[in-house]
N, C-alpha and C. Protein backbone atom coordinates (compact mmCIF):
# COMPACT_ATOMS: atom_id res chain seq x y z
N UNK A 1 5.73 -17.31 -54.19
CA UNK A 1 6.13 -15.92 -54.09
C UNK A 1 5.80 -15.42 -52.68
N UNK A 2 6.86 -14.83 -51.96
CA UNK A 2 6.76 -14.35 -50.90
C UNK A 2 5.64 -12.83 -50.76
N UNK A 3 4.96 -12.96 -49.70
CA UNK A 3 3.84 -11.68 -49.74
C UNK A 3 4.97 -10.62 -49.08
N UNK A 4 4.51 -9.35 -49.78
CA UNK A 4 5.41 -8.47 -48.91
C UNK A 4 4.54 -7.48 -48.00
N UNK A 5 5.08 -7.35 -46.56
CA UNK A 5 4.31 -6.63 -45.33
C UNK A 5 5.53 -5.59 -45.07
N UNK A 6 4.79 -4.42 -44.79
CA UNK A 6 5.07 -3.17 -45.04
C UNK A 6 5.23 -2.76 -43.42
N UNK A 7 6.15 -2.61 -43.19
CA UNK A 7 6.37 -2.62 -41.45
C UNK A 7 6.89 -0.75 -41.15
N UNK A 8 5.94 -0.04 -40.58
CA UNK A 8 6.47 1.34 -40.11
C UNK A 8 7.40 1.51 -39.31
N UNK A 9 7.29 0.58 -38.70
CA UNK A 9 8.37 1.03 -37.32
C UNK A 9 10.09 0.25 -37.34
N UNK A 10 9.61 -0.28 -38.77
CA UNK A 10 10.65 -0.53 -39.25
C UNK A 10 11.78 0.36 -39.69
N UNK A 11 10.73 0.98 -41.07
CA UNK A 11 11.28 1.57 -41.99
C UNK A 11 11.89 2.70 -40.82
N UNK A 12 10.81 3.31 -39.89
CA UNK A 12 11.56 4.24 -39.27
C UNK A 12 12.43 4.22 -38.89
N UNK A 13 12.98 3.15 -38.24
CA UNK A 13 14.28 2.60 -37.38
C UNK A 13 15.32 2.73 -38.48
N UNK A 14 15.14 2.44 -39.95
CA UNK A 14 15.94 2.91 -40.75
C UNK A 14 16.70 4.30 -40.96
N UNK A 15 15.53 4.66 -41.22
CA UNK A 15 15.76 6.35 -41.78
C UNK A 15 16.04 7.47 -41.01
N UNK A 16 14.96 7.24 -39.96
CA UNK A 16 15.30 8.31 -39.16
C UNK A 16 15.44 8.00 -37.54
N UNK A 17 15.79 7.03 -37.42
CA UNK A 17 16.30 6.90 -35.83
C UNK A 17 17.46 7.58 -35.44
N UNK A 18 17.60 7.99 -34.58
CA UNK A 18 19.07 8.18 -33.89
C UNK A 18 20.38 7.25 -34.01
N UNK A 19 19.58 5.96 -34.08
CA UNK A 19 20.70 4.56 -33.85
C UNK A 19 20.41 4.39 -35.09
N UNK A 20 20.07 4.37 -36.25
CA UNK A 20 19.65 3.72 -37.42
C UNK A 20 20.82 4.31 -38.60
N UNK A 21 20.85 3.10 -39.16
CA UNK A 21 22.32 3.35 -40.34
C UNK A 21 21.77 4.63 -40.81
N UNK A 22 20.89 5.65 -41.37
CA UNK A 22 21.06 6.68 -41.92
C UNK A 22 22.10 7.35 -40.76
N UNK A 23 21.69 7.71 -39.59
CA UNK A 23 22.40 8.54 -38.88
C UNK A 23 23.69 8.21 -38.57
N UNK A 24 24.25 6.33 -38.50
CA UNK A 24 25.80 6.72 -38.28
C UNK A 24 25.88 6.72 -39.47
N UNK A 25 25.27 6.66 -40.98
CA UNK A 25 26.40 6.73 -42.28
C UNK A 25 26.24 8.54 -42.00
N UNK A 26 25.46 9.62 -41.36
CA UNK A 26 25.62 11.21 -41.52
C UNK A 26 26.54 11.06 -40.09
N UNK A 27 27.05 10.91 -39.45
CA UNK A 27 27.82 10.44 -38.53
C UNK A 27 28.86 10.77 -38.73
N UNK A 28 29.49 10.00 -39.59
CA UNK A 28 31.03 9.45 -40.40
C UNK A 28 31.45 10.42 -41.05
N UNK A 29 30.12 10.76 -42.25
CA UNK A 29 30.09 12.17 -42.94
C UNK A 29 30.73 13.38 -42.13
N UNK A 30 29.93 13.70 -41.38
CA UNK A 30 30.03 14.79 -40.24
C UNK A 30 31.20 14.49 -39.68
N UNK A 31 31.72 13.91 -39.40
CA UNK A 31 33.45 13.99 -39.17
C UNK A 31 34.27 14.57 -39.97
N UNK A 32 34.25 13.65 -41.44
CA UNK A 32 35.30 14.13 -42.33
C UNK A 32 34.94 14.91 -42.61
N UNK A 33 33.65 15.82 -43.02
CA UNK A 33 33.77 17.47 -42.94
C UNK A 33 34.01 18.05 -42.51
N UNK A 34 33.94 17.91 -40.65
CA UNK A 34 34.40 18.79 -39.53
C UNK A 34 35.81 18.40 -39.92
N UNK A 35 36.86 17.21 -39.85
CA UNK A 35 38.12 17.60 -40.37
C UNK A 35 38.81 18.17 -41.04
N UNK A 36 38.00 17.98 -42.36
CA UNK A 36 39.01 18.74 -43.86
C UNK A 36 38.40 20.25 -43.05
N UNK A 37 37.39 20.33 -42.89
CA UNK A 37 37.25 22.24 -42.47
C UNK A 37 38.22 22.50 -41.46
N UNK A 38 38.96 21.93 -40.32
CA UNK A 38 39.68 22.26 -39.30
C UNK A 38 41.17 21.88 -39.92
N UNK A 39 41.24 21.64 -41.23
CA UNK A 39 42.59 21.46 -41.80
C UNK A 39 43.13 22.58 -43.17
N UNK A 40 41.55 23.01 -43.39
CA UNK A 40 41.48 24.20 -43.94
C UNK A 40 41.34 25.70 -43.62
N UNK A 41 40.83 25.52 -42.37
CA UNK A 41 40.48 26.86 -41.62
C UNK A 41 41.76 27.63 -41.59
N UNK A 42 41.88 29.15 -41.94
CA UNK A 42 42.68 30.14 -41.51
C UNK A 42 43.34 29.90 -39.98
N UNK A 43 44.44 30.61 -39.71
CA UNK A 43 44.94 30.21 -38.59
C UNK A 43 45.25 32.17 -38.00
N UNK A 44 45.14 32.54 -37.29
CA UNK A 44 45.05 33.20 -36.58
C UNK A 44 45.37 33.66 -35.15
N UNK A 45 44.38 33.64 -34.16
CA UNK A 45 44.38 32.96 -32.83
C UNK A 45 44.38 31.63 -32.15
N UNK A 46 43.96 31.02 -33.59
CA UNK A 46 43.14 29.48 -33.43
C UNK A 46 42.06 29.52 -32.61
N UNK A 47 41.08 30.56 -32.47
CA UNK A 47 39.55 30.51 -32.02
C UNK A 47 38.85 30.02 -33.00
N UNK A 48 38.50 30.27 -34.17
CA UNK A 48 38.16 30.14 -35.07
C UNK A 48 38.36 28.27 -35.55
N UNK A 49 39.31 27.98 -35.67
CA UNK A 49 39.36 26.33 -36.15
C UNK A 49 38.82 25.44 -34.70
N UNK A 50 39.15 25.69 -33.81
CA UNK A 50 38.75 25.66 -32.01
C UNK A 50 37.18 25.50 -31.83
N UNK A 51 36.48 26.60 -32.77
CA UNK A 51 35.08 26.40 -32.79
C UNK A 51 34.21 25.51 -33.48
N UNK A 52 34.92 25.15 -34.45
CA UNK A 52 34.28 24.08 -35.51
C UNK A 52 33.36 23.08 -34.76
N UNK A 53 32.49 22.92 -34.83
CA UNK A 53 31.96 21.72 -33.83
C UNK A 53 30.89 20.74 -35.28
N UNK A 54 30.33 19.56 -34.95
CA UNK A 54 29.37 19.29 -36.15
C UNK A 54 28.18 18.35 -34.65
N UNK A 55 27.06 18.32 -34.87
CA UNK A 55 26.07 17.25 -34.46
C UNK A 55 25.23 17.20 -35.50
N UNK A 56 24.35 15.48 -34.84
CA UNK A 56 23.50 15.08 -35.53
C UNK A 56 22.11 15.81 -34.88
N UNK A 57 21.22 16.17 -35.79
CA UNK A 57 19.59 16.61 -35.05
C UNK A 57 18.91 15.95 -35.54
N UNK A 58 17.79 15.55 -34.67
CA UNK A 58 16.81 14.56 -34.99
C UNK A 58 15.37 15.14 -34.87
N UNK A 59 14.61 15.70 -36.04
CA UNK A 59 13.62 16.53 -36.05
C UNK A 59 12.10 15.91 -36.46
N UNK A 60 11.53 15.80 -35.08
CA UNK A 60 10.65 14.61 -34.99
C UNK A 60 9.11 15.59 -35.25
N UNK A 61 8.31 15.03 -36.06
CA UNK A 61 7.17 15.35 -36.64
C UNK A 61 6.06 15.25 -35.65
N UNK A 62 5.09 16.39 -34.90
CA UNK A 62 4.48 15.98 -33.76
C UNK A 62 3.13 15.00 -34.28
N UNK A 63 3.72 13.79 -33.73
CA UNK A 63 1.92 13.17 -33.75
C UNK A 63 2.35 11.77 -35.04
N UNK A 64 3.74 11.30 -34.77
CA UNK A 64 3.83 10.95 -35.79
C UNK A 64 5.36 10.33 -35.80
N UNK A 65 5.96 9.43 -36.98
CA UNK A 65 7.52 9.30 -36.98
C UNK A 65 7.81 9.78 -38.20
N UNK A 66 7.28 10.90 -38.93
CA UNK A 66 7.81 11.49 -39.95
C UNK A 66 8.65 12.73 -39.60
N UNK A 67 9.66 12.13 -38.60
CA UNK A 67 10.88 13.58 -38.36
C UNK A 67 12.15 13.12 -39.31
N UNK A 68 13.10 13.81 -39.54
CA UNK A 68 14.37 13.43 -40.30
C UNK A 68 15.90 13.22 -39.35
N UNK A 69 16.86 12.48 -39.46
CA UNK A 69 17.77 12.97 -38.84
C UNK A 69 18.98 13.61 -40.12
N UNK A 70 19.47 14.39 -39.62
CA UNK A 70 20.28 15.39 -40.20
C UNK A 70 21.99 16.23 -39.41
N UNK A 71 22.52 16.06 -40.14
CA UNK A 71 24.18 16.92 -39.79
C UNK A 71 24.20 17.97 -39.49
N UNK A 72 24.83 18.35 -38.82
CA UNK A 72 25.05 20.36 -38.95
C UNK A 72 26.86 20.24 -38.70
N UNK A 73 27.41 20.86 -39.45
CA UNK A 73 28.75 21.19 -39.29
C UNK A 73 28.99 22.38 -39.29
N UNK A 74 29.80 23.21 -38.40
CA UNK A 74 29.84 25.09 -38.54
C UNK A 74 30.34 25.31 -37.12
N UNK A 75 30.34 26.69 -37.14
CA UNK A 75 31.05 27.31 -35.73
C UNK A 75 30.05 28.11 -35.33
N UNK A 76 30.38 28.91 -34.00
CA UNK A 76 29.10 29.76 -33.68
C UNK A 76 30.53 31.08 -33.37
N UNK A 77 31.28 31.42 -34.17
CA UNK A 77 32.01 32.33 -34.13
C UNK A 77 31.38 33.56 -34.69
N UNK A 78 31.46 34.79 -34.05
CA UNK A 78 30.37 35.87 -34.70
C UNK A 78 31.35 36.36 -36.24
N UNK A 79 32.53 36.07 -36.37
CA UNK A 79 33.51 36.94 -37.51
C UNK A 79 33.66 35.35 -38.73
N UNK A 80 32.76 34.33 -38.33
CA UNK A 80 33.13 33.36 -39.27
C UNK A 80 32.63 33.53 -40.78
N UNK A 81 31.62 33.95 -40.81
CA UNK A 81 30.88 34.29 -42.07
C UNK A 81 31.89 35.43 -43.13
N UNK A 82 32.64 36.12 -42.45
CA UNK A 82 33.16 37.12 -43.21
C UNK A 82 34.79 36.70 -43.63
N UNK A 83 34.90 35.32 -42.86
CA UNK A 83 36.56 34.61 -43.05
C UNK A 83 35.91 33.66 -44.68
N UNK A 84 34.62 32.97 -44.15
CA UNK A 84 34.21 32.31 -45.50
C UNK A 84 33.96 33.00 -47.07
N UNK A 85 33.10 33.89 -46.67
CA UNK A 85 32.93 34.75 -47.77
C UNK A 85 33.63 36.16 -48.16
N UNK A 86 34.25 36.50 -47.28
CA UNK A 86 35.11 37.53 -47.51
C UNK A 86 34.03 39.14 -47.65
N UNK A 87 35.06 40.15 -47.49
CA UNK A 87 34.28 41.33 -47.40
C UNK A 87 34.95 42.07 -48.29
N UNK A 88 34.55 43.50 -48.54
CA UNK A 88 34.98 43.92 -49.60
C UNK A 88 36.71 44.77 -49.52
N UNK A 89 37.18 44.56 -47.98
CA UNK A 89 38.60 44.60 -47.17
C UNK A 89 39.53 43.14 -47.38
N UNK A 90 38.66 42.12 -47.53
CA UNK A 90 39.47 41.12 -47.58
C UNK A 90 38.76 39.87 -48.09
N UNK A 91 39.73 39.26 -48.93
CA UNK A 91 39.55 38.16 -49.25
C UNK A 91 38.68 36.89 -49.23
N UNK A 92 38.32 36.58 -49.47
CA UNK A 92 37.26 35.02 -49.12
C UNK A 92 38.79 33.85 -48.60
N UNK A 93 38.17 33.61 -47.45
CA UNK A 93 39.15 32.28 -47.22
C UNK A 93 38.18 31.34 -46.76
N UNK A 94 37.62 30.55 -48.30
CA UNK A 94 36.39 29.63 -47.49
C UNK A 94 37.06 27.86 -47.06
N UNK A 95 36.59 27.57 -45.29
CA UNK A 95 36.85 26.13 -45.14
C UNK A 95 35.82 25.35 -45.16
N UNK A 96 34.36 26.03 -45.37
CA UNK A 96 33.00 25.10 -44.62
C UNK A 96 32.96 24.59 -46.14
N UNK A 97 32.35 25.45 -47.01
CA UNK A 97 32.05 24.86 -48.14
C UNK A 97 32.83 23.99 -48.87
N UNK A 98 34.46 24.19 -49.35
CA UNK A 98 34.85 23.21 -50.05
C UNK A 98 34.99 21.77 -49.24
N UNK A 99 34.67 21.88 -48.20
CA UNK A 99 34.95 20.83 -47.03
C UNK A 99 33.87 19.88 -47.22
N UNK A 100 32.37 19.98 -47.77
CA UNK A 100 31.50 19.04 -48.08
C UNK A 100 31.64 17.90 -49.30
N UNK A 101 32.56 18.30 -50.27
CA UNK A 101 33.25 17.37 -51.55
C UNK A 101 33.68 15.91 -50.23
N UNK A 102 34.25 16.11 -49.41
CA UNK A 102 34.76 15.28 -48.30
C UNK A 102 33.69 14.22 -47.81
N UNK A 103 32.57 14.48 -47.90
CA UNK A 103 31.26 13.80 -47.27
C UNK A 103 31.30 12.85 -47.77
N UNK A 104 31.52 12.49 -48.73
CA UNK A 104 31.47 10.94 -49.77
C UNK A 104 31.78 10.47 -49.55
């Protein structure tokens, strides 16, 4: 029976590296969400679908390799929140949220 050795700088290289399969499989993810949302987005001026942007962040634990890496998909448009959820003038036209079913 093989002994098993428990390697940290392993596991880290897994989970939460920058280069490590967790981050390109949230990678891949983070595409096809930023797509289906820029295929769903309202059309307008086209500022709004224009802004969509997604990165990966890598949030490192001081003193330590217990940081996570993680997606962000969204816009930094100041009128986006009120196209998603709608106001009590208009409608909900949401693209961020149904756009995460896509991540799979």
């Amino acid at each position: 029976m093989a002994d098993f050795v428990w390697n940290d700088a392993e596991l880290y290289r897994l989970l939460s590296s920058p280069q490590g399969p967790v981050a390109r499989d949230l990678i891949r993810r983070a595409i096809r969400v930023h797509s289906h949302a820029v295929s769903l987005c309202p059309v307008d001026t086209g500022n709004l679908r224009s802004s969509i942007t997604w990165e990966i962040e890598h949030d490192e634990e001081e003193g330590g390799p217990e940081g996570g890496v993680s997606a962000i998909v969204g816009t930094n448009v100041e009128y986006a929140p009120y196209v998603e959820y709608g106001t009590r003038y208009m409608t909900a036209r949401p693209y961020l949220r149904p756009s995460l079913r896509f991540a799979a």
